[in-house]
C-alpha atoms as a PDB file:
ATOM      1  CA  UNK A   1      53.534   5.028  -5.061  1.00  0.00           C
ATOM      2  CA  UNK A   2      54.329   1.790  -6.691  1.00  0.00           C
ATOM      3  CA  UNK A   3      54.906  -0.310  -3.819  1.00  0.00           C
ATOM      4  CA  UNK A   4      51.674   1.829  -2.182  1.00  0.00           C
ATOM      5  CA  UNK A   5      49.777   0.131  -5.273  1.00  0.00           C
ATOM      6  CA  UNK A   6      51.449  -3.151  -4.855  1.00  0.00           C
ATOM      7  CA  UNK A   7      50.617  -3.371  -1.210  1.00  0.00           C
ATOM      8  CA  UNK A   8      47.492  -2.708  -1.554  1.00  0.00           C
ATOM      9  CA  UNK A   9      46.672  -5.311  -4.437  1.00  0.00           C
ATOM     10  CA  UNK A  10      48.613  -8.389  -2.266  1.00  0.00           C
ATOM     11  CA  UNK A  11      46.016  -7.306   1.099  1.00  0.00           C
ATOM     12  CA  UNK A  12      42.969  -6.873  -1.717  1.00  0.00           C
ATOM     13  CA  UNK A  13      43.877 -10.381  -2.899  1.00  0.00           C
ATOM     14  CA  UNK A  14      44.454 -11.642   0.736  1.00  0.00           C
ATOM     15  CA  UNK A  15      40.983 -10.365   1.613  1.00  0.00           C
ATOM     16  CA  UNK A  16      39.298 -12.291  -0.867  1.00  0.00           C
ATOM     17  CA  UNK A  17      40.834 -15.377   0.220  1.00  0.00           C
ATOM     18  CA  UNK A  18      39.937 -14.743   3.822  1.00  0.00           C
ATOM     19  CA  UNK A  19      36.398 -14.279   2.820  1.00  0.00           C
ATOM     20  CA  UNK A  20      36.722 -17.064   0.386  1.00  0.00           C
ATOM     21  CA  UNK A  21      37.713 -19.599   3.135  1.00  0.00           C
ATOM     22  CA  UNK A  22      34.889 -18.273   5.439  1.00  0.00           C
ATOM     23  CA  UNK A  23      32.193 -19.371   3.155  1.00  0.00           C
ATOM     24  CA  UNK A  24      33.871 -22.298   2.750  1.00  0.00           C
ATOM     25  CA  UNK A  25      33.727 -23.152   6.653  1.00  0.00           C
ATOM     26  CA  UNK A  26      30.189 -22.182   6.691  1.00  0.00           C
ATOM     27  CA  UNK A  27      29.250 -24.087   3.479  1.00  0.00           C
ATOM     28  CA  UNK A  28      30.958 -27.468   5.053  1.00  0.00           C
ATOM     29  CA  UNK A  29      29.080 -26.557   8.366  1.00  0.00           C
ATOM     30  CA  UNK A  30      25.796 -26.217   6.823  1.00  0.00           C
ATOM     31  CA  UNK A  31      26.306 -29.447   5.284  1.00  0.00           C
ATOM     32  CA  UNK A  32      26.443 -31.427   7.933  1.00  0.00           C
ATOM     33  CA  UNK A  33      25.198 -30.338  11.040  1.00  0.00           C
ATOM     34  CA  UNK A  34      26.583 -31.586  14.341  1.00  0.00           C
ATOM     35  CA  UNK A  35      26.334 -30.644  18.164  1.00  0.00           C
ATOM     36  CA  UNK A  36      26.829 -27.232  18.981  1.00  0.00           C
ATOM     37  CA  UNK A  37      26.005 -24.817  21.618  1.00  0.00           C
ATOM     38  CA  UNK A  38      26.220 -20.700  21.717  1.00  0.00           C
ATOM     39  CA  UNK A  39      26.139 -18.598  24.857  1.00  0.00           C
ATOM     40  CA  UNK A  40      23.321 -15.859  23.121  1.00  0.00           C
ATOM     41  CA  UNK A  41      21.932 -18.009  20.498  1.00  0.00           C
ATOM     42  CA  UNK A  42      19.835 -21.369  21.545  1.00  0.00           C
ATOM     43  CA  UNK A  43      20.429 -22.484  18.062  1.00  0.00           C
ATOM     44  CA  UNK A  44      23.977 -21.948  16.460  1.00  0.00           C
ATOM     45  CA  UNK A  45      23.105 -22.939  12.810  1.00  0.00           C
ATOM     46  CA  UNK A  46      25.031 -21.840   9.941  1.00  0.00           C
ATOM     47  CA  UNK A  47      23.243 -18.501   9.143  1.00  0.00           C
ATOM     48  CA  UNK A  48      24.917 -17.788  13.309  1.00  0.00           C
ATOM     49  CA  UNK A  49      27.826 -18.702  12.011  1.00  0.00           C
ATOM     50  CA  UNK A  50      28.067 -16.609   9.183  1.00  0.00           C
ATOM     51  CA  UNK A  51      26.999 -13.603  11.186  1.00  0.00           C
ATOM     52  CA  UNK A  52      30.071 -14.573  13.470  1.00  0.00           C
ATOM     53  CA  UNK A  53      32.664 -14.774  11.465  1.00  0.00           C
ATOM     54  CA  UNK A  54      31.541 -11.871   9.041  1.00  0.00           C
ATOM     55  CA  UNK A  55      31.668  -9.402  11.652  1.00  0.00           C
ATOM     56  CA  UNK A  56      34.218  -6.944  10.988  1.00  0.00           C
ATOM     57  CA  UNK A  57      32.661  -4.229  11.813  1.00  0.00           C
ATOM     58  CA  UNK A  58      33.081  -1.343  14.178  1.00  0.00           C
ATOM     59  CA  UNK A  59      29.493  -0.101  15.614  1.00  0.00           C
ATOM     60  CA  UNK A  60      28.716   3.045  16.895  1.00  0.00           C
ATOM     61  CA  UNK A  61      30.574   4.145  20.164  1.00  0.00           C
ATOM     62  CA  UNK A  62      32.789   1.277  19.975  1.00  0.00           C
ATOM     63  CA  UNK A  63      36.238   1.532  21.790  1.00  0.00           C
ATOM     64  CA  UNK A  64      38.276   0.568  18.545  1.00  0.00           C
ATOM     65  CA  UNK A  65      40.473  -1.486  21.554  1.00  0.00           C
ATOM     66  CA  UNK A  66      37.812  -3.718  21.552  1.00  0.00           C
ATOM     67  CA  UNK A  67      36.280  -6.246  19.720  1.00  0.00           C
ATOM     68  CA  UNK A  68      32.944  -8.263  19.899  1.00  0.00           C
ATOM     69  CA  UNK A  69      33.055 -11.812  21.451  1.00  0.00           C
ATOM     70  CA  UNK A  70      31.037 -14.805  19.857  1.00  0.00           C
ATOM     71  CA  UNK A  71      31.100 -17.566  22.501  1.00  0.00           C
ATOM     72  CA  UNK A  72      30.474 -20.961  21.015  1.00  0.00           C
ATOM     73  CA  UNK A  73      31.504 -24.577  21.029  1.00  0.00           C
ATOM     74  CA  UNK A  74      31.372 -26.658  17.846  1.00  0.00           C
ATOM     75  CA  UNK A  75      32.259 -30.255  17.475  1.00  0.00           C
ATOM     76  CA  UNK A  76      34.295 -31.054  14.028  1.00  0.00           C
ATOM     77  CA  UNK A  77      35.022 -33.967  12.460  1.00  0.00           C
ATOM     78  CA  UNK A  78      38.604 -33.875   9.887  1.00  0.00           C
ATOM     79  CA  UNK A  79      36.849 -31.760   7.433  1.00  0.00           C
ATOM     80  CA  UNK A  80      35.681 -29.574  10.033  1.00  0.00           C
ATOM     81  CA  UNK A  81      39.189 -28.837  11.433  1.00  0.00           C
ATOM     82  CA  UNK A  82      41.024 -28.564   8.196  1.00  0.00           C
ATOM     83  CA  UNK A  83      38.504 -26.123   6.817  1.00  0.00           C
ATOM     84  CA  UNK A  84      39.264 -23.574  10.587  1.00  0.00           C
ATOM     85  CA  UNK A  85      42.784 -24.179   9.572  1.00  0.00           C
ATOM     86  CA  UNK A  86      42.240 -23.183   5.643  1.00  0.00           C
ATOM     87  CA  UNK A  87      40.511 -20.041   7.775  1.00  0.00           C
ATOM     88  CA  UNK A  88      43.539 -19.381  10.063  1.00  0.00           C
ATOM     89  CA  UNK A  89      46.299 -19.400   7.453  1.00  0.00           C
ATOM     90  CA  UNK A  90      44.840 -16.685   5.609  1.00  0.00           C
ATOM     91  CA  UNK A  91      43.517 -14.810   8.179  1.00  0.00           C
ATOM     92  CA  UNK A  92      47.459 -14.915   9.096  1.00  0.00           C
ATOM     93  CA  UNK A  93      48.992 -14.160   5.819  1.00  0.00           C
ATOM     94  CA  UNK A  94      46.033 -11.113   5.978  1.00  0.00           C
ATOM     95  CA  UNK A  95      47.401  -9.553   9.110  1.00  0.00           C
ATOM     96  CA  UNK A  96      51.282 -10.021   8.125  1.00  0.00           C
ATOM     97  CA  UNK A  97      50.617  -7.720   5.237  1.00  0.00           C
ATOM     98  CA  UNK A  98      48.905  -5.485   6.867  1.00  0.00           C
ATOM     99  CA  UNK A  99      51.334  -4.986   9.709  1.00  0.00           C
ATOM    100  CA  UNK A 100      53.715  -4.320   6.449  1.00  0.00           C
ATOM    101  CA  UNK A 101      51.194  -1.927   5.129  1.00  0.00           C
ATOM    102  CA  UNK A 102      50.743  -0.163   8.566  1.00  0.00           C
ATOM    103  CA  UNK A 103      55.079  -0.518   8.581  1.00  0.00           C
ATOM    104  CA  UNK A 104      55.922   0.802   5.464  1.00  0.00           C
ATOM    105  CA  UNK A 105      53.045   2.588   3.949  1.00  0.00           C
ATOM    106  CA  UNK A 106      50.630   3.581   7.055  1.00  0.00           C
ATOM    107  CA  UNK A 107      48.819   6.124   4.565  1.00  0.00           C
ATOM    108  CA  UNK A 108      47.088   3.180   3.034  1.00  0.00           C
ATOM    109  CA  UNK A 109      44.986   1.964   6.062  1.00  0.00           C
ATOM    110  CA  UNK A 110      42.021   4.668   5.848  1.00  0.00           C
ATOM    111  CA  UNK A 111      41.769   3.422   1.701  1.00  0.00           C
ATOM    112  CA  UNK A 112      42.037  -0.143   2.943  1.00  0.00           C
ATOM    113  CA  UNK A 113      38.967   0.156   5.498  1.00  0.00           C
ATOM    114  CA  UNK A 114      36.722   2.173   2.668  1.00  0.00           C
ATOM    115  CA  UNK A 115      37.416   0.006  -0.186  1.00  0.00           C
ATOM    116  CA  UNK A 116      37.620  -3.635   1.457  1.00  0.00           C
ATOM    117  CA  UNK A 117      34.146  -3.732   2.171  1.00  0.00           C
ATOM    118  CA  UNK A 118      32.670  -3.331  -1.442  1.00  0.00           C
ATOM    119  CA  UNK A 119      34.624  -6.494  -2.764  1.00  0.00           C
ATOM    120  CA  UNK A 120      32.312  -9.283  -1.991  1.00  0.00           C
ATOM    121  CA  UNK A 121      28.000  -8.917  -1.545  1.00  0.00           C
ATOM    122  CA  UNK A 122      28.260 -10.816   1.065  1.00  0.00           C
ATOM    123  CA  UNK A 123      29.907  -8.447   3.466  1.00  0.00           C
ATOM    124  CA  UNK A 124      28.148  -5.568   1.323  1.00  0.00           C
ATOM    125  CA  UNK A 125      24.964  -6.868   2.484  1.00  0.00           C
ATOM    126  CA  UNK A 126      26.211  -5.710   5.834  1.00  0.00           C
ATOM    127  CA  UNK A 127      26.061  -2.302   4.862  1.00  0.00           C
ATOM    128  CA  UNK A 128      22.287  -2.047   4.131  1.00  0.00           C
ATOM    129  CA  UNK A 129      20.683   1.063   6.318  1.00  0.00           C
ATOM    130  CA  UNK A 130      23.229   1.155   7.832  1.00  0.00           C
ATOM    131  CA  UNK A 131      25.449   3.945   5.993  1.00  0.00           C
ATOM    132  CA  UNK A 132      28.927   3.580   5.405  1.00  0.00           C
ATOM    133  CA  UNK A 133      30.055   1.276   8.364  1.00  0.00           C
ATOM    134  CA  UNK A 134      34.077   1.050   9.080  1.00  0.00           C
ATOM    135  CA  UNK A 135      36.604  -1.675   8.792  1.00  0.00           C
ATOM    136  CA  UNK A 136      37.550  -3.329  12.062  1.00  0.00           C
ATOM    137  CA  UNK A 137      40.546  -4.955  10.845  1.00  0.00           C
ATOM    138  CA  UNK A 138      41.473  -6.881  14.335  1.00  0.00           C
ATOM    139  CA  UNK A 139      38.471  -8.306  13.694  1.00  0.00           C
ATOM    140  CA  UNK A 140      39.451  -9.627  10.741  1.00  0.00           C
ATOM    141  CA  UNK A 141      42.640 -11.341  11.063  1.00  0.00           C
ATOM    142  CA  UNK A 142      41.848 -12.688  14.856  1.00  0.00           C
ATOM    143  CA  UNK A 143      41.899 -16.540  15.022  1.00  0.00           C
ATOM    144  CA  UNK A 144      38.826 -18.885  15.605  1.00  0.00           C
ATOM    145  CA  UNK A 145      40.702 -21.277  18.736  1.00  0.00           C
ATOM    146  CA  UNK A 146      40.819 -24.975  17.870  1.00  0.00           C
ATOM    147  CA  UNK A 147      41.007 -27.543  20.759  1.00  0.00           C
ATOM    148  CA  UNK A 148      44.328 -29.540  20.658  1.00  0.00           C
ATOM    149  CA  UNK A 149      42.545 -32.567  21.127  1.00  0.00           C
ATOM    150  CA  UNK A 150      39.269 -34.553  21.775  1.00  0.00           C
ATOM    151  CA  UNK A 151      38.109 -33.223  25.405  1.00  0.00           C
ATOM    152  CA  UNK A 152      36.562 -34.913  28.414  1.00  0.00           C
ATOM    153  CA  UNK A 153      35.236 -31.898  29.679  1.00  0.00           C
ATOM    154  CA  UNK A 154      35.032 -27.778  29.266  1.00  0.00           C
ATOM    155  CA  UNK A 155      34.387 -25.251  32.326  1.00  0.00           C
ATOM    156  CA  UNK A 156      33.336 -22.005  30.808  1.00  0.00           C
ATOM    157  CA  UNK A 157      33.265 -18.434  33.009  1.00  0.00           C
ATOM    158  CA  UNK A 158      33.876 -14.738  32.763  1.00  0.00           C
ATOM    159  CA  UNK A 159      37.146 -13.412  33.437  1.00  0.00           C
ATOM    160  CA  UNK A 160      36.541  -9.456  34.397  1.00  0.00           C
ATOM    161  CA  UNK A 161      39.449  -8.950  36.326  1.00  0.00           C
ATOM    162  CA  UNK A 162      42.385  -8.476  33.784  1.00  0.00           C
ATOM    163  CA  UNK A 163      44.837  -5.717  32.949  1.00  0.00           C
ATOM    164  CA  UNK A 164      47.585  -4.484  31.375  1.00  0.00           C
ATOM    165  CA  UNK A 165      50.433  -2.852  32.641  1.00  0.00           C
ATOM    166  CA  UNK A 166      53.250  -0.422  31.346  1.00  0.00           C
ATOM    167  CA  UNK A 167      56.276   0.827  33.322  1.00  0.00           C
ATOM    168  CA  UNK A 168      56.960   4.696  33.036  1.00  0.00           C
ATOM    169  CA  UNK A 169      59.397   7.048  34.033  1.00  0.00           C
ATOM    170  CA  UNK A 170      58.620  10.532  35.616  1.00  0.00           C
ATOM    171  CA  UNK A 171      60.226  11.746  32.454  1.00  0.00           C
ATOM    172  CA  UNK A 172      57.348   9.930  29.979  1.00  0.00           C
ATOM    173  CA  UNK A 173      54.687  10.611  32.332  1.00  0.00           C
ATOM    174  CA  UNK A 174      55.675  14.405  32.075  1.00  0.00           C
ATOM    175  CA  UNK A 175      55.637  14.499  28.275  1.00  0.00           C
ATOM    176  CA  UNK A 176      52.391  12.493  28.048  1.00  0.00           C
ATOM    177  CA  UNK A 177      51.081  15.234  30.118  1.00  0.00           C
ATOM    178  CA  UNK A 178      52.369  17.760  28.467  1.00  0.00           C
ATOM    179  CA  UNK A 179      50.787  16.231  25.509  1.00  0.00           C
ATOM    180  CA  UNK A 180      47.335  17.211  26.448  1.00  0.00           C
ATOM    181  CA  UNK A 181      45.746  20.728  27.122  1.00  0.00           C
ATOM    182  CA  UNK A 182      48.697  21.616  29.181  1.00  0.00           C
ATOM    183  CA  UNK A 183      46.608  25.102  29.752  1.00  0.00           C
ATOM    184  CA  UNK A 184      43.809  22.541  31.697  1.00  0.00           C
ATOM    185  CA  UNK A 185      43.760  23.366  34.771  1.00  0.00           C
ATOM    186  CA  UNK A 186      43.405  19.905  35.784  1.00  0.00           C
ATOM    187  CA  UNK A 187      46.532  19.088  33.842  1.00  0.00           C
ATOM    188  CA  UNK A 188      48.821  21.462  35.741  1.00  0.00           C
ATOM    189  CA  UNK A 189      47.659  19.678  39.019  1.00  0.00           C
ATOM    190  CA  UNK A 190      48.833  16.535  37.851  1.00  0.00           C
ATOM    191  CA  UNK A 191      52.392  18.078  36.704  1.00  0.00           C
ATOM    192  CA  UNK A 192      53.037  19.677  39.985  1.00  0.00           C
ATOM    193  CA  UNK A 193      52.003  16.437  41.179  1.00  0.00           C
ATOM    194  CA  UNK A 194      54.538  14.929  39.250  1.00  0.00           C
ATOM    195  CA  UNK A 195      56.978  17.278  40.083  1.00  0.00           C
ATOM    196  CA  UNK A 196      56.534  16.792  43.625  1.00  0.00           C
ATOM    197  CA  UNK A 197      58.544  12.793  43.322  1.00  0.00           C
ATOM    198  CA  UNK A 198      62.194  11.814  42.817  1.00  0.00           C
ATOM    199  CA  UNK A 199      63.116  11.111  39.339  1.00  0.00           C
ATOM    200  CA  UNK A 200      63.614   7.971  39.562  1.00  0.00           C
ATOM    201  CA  UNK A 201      60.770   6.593  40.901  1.00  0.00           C
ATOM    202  CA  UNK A 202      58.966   3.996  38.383  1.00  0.00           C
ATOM    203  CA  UNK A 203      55.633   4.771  37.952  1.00  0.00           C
ATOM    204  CA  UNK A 204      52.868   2.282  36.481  1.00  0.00           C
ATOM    205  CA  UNK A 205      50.133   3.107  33.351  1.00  0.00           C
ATOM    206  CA  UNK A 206      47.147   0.963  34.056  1.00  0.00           C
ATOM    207  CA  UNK A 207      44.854  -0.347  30.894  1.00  0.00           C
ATOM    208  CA  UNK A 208      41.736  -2.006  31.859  1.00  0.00           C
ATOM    209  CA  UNK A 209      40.735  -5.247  30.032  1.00  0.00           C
ATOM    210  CA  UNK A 210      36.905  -5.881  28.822  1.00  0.00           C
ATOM    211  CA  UNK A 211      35.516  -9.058  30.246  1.00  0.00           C
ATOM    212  CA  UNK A 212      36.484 -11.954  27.901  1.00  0.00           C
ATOM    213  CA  UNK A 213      34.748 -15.538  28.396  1.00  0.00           C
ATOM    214  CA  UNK A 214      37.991 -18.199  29.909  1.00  0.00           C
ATOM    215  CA  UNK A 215      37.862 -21.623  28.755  1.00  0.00           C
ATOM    216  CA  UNK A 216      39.470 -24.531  30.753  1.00  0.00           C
ATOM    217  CA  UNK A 217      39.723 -27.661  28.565  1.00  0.00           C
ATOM    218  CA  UNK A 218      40.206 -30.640  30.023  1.00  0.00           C
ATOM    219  CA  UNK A 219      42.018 -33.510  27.613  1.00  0.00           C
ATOM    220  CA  UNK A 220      40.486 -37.197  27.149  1.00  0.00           C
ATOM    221  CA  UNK A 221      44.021 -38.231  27.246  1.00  0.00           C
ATOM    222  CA  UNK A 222      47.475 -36.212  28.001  1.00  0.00           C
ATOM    223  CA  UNK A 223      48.747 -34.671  24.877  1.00  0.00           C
ATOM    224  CA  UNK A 224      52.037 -35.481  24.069  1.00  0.00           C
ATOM    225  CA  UNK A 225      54.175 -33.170  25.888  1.00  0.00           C
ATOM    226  CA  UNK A 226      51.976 -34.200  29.220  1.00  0.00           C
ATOM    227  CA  UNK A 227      49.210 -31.589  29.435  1.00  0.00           C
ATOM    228  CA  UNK A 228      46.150 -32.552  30.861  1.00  0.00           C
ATOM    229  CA  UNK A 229      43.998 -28.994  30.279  1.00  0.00           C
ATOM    230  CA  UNK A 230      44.735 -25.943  29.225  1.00  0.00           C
ATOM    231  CA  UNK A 231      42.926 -22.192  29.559  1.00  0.00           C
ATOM    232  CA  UNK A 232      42.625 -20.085  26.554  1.00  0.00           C
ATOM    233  CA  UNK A 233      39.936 -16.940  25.477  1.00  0.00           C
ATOM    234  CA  UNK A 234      37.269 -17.359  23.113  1.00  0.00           C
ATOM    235  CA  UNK A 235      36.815 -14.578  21.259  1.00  0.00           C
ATOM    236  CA  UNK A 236      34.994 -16.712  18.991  1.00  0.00           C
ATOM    237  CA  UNK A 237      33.285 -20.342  17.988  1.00  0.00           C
ATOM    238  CA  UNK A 238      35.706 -23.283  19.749  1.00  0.00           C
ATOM    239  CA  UNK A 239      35.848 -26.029  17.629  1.00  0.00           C
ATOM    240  CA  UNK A 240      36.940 -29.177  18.752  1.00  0.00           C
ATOM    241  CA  UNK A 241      38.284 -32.504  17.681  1.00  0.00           C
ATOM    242  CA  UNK A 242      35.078 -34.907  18.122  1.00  0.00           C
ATOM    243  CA  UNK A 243      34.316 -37.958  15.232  1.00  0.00           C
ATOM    244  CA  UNK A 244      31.015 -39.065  16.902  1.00  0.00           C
ATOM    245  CA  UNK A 245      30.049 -34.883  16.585  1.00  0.00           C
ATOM    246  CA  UNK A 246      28.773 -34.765  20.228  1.00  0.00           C
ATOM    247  CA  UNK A 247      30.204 -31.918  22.240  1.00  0.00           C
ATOM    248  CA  UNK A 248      31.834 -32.805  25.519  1.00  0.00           C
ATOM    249  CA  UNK A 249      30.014 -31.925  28.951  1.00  0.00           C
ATOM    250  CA  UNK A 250      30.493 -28.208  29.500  1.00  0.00           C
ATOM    251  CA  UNK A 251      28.884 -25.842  31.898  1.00  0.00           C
ATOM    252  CA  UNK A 252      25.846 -22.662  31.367  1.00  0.00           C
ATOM    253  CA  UNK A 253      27.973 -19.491  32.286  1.00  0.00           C
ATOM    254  CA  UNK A 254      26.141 -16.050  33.250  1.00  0.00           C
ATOM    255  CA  UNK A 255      25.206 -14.428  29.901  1.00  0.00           C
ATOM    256  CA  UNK A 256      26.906 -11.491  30.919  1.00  0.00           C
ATOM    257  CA  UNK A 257      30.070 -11.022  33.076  1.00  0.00           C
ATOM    258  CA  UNK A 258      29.339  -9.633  36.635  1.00  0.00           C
ATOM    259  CA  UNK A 259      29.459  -6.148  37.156  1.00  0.00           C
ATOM    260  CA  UNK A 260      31.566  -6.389  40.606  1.00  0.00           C
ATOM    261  CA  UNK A 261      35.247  -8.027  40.767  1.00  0.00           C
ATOM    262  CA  UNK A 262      34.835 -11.590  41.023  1.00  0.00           C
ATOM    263  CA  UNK A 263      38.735 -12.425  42.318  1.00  0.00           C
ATOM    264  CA  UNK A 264      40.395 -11.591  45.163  1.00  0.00           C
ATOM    265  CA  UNK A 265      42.412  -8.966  45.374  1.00  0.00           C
ATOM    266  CA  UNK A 266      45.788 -10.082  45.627  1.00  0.00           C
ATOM    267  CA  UNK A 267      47.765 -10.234  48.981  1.00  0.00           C
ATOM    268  CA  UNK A 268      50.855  -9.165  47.045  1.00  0.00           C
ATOM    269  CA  UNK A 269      49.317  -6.102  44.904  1.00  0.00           C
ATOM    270  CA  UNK A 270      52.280  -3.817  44.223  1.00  0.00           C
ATOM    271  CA  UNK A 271      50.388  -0.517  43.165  1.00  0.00           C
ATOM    272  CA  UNK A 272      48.721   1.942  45.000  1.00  0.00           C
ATOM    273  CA  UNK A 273      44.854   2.123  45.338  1.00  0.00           C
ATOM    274  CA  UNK A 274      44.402   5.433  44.877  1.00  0.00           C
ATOM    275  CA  UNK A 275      45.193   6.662  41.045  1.00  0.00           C
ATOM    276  CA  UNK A 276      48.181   9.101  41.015  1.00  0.00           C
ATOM    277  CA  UNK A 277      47.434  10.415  37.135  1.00  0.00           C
ATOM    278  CA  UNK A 278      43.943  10.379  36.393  1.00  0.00           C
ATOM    279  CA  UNK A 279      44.357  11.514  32.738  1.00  0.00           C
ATOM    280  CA  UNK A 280      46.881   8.658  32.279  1.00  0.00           C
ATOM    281  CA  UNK A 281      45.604   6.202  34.548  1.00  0.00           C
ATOM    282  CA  UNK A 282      48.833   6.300  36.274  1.00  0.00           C
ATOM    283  CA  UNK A 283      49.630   4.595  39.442  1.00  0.00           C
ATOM    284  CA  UNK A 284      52.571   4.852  42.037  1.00  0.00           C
ATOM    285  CA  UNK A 285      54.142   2.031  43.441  1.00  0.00           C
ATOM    286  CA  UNK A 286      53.422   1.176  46.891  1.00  0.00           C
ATOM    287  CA  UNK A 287      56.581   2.202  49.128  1.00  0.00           C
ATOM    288  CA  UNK A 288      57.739  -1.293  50.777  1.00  0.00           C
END
């Protein structure tokens, strides 16, 4: 119980940090305005940004996989930048305690997501007819991307084509299966399914990724280790390096990814087309 309590008072006090650098960011940005441009907001002021970078909420329905993007570019002067990075440090000290919390006392983390939200009006203000909302703590600790330099030039667009991959065994499948209604009758079919392969044969669990907006940034100069650009996500605002405050040339994307696939498929795609495990989104490889 003691170190429950300590825990718990080191992520209180690293919460009210993170939301005490926030404001600070926001204050600074409010301060002095400079260019910036928002995919769903024609003018990103500071009350934007605020709403932004306080959302840490789940809302109703939402996968808790996912999180809301906030697509933005900012230009920054100094100040700017070392008030993100005040941000980022404690947003990282926030999430190393928590991974100790969820680690060593995992009990905690319902507490933590009731009790976090009451500590500062600001986020409490969220809460207003809206009931009790919950805690989304990626959405906490997740970075706000810096560019590593001044840019010449930004190409935004939606990237709808990504997923993840895991390797199982017929073995794992099997007890994933048989950790569901093993009674369902559409269950059973996938175990004799299983049952009907060797072994050994890998087999592949398929998670697919939400759209996220891709960012290529193209450097006014090389950086030192001889990058010219270089792709990241933007899960939220960009801010980047710029002492006049004008934002570099940057394309309109769609305001919402495309519905259909927008990459080739590729020439070399390993899996089958046809899912093998529909309760697991489990795929066989293709026999070469």
């Amino acid at each position: 119980m003691e170190l429950q309590y300590r825990l718990l008072a080191e992520l209180e006090a690293a919460f009210d940090r993170l939301i005490e650098s926030v404001e600070g960011l926001a204050t600074l940005y409010e301060r002095a305005p400079r260019q910036a441009w928002a995919l769903d907001e024609p003018h990103p002021g500071s009350d934007w940004l605020r709403r932004a970078l306080f959302d840490f909420w789940y809302q109703d329905g939402q996968d808790g996989r996912t999180t809301r993007s906030y697509v933005a570019l900012i230009a920054a002067d100094e100040a700017l930048l070392e008030a993100v990075a005040s941000v980022n440090r404690t947003k990282a000290d926030f999430a190393a305690l928590l991974a100790q919390i969820r680690q060593q006392a995992a009990i905690l983390v319902p507490e933590i997501k009731a009790v976090l939200p009451f500590r500062h009006p600001a986020l409490h203000d969220h809460l207003r007819g809206q009931g009790l909302a919950r805690l989304h703590l990626k959405q906490c600790w997740r970075h706000i991307p810096v560019a590593d330099a001044p840019l010449s030039r930004i190409r935004l667009a939606w990237y709808s084509s990504g997923r993840s991959i895991k390797r199982l065994t017929v073995r794992e499948a099997e007890q994933k299966l048989l950790a569901l209604d093993s009674e369902a009758a559409h269950v059973r079919i996938q175990l004799r399914q299983l049952a009907g392969i060797p072994d050994g044969e890998p087999l592949a669990q398929v998670q697919r990724q939400a759209p996220v907006m891709r960012a290529n940034l193209f450097f006014q100069e090389p950086l030192a280790d001889g990058r010219e650009r270089r792709a990241m996500n933007l899960p939220l605002p960009l801010f980047i390096p710029a002492a006049d405050g004008r934002l570099p040339h940057h394309n309109e994307p769609l305001p919402r990814p495309p519905r259909d696939r927008t990459r080739a498929r590729r020439s070399d795609e390993r899996l089958e087309d046809e899912v093998f495990l529909p309760s697991l989104r489990v795929y066989r490889y293709r026999s070469v």
